[in-house]
N, C-alpha and C. Protein backbone atom coordinates (compact mmCIF):
# COMPACT_ATOMS: atom_id res chain seq x y z
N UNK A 1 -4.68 -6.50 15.92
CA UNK A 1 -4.98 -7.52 14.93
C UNK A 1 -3.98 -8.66 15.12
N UNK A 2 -4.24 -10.01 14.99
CA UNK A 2 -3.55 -10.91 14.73
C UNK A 2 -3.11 -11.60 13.85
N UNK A 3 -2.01 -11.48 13.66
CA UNK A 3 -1.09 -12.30 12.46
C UNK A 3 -0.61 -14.02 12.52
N UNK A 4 -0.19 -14.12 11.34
CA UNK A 4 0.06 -15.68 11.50
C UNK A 4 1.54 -15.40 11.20
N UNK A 5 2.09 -16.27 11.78
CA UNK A 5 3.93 -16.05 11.39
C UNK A 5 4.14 -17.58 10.70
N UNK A 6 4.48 -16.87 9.58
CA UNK A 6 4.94 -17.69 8.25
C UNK A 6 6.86 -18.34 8.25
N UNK A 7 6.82 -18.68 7.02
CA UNK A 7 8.24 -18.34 6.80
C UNK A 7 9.03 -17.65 6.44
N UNK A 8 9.62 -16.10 7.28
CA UNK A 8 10.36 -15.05 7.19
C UNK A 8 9.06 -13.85 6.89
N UNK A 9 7.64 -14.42 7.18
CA UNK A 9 6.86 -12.99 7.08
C UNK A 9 5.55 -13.55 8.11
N UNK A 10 4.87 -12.32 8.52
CA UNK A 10 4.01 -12.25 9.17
C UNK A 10 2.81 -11.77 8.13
N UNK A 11 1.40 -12.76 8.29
CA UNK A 11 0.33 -12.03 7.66
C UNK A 11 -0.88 -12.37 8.17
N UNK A 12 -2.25 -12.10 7.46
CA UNK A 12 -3.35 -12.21 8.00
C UNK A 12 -3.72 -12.61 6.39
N UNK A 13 -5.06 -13.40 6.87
CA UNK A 13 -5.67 -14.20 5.65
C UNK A 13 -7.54 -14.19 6.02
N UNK A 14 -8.79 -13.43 5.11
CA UNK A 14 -9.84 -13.60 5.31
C UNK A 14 -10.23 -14.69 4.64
N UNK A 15 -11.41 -14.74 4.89
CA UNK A 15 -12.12 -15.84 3.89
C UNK A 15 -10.87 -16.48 2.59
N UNK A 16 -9.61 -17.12 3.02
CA UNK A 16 -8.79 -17.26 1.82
C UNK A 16 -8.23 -16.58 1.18
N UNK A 17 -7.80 -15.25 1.66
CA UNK A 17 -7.69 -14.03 0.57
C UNK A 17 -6.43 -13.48 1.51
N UNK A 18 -5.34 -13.04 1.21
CA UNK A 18 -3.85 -12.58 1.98
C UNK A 18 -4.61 -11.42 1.86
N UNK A 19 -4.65 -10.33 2.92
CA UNK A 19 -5.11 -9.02 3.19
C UNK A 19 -4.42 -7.93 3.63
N UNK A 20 -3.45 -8.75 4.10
CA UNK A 20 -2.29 -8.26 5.08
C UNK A 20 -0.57 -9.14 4.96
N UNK A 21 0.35 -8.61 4.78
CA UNK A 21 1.36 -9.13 4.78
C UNK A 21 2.57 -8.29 5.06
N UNK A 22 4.06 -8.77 6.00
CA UNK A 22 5.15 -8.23 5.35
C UNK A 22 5.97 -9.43 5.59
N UNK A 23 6.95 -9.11 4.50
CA UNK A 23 7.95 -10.00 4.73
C UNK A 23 9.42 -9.56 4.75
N UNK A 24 10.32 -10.63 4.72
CA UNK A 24 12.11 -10.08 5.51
C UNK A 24 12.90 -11.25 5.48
N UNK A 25 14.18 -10.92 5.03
CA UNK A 25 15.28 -11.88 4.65
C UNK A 25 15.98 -12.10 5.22
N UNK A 26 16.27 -12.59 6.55
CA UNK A 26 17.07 -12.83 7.52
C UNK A 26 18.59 -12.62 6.93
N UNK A 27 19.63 -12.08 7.53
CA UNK A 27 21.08 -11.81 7.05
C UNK A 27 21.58 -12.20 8.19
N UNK A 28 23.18 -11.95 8.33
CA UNK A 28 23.76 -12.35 9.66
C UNK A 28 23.35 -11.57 10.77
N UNK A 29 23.70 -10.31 11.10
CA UNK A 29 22.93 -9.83 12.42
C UNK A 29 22.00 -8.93 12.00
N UNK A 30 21.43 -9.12 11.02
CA UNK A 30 20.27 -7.97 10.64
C UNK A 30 19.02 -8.82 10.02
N UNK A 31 18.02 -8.16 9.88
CA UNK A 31 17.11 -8.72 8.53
C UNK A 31 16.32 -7.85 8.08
N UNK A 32 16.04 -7.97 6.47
CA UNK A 32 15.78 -6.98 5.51
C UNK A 32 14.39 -6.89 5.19
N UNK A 33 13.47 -6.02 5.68
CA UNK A 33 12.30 -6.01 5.71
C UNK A 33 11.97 -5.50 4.44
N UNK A 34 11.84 -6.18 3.62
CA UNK A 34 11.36 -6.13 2.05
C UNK A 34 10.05 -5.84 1.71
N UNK A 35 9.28 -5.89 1.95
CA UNK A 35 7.92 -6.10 1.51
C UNK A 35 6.84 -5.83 2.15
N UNK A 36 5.40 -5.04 1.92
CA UNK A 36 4.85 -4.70 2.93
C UNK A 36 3.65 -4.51 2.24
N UNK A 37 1.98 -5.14 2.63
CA UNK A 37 0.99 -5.31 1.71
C UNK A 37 0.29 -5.16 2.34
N UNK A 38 -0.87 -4.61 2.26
CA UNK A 38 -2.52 -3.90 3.11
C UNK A 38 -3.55 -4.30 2.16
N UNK A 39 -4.41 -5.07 1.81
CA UNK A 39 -5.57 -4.58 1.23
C UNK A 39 -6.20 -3.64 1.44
N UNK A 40 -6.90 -3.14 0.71
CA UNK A 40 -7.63 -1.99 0.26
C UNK A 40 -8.57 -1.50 1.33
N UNK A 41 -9.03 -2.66 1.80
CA UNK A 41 -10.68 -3.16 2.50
C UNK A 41 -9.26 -2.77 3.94
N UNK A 42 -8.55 -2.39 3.79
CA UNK A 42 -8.16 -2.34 5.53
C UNK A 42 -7.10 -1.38 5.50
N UNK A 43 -7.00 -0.55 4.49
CA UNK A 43 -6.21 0.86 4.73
C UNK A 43 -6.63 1.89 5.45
N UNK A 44 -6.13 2.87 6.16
CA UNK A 44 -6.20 4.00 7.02
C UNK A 44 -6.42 3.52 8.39
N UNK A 45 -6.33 2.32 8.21
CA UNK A 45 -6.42 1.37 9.92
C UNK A 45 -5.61 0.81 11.00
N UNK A 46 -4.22 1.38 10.33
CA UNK A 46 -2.88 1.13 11.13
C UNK A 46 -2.49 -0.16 10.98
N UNK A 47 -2.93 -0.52 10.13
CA UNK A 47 -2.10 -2.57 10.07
C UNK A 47 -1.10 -2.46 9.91
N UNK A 48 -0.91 -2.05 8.56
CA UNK A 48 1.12 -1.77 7.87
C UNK A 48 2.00 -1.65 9.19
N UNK A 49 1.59 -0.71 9.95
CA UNK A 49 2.20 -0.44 11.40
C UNK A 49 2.07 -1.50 12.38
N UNK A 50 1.34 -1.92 12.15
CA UNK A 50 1.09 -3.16 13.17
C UNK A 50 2.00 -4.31 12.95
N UNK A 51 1.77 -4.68 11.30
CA UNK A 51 2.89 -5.53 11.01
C UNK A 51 4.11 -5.14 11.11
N UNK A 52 4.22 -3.66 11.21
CA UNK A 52 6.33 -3.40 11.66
C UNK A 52 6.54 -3.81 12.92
N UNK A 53 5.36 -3.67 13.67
CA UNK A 53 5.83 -3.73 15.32
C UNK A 53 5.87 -5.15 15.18
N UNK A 54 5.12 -5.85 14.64
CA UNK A 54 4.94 -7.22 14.68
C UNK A 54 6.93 -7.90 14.61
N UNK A 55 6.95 -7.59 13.35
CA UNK A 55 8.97 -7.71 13.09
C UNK A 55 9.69 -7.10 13.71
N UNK A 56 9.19 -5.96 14.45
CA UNK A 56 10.04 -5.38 15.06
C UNK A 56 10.62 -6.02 16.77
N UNK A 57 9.11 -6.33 16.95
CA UNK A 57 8.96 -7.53 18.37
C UNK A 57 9.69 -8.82 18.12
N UNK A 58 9.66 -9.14 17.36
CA UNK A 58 10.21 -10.28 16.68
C UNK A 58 11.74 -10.62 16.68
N UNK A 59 11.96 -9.36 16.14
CA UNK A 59 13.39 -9.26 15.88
C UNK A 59 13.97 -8.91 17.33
N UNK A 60 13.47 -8.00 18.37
CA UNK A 60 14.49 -7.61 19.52
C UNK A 60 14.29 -9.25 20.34
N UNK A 61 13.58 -9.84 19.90
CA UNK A 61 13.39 -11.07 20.91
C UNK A 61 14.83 -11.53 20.42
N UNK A 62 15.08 -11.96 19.22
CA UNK A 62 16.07 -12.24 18.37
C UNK A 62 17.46 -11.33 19.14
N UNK A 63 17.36 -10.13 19.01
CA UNK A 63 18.82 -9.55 19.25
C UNK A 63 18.86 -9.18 17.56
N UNK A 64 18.32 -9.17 16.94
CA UNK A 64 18.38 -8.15 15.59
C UNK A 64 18.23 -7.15 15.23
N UNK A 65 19.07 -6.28 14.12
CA UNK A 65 18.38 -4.91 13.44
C UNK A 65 17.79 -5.16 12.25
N UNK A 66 17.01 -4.23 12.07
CA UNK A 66 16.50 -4.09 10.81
C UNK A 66 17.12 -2.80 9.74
N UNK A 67 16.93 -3.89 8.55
CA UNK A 67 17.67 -2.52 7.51
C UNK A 67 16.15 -2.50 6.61
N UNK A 68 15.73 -1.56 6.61
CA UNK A 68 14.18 -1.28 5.34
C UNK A 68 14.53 -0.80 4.60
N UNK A 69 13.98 -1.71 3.66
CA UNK A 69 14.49 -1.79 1.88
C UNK A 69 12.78 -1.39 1.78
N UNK A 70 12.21 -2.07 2.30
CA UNK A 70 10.68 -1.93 2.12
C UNK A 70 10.37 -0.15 2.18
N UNK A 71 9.54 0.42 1.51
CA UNK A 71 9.61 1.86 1.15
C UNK A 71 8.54 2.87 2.61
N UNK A 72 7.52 1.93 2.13
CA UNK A 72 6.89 2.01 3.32
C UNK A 72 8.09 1.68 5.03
N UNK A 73 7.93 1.19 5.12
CA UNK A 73 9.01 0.68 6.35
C UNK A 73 10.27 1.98 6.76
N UNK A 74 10.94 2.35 5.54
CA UNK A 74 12.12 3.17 5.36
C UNK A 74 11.43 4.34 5.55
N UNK A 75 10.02 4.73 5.72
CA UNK A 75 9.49 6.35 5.69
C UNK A 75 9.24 6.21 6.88
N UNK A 76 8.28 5.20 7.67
CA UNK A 76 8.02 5.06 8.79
C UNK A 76 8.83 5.08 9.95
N UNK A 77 9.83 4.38 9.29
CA UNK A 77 11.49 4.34 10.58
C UNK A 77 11.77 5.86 10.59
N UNK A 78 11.57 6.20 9.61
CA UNK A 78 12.21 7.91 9.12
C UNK A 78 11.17 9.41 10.00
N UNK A 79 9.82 8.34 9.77
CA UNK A 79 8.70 9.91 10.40
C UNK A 79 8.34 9.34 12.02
N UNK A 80 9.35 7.83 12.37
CA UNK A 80 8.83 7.97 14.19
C UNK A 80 10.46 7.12 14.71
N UNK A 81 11.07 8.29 14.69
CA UNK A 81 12.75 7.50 14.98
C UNK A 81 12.62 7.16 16.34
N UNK A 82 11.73 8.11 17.00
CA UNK A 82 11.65 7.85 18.46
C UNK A 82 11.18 6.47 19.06
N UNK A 83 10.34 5.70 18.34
CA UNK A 83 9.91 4.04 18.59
C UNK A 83 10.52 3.62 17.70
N UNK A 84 11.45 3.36 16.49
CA UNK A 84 12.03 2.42 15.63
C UNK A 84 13.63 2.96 16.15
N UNK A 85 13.97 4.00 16.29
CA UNK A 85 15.68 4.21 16.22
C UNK A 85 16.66 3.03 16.62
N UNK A 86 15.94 2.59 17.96
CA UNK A 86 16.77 1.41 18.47
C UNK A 86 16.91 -0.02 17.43
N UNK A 87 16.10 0.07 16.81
CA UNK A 87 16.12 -1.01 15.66
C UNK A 87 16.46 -1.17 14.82
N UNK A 88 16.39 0.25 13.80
CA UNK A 88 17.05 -0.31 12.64
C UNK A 88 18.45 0.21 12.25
N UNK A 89 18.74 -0.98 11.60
CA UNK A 89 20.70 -1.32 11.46
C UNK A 89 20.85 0.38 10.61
N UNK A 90 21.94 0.57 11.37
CA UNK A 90 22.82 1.99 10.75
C UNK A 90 23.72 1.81 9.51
């Protein structure tokens, strides 16, 4: 899926309608992935995930870690350490 990169978040927009979103607060060598939104009409479809890789791509371009405050984000880093470990801040 393709996202639009905003300011400090990545999302997707249908017919006018945000469907998809996360967003993140840039800090000094980290940024805080806060926030994380799916519509309904597009759950069990791997987006949420899509948008981490999305920040996550984002950020190693950068030379950043991520710290997840976002709940979703903080379970996901937690149930696949093996593709996020390198990323997020200790």
């Amino acid at each position: 899926m393709d996202f639009t990169k905003g300011d400090n978040r990545f999302y997707k927009e249908e017919n006018d309608k945000l469907v998809a979103e996360i967003t993140y607060l840039p800090k000094d060598e980290t940024v805080d992935v806060n926030h994380t939104f799916v519509d309904q009409s597009l759950r069990g479809q791997g987006v949420a995930e899509q948008l981490v890789d999305r920040v996550v791509a984002e950020m190693e371009k950068k030379g950043k870690k991520i710290v997840p405050s976002c709940p979703y984000v903080k379970a996901l880093f937690e149930r696949k350490p093996e593709k996020y470990g390198h990323i997020q801040a200790k």
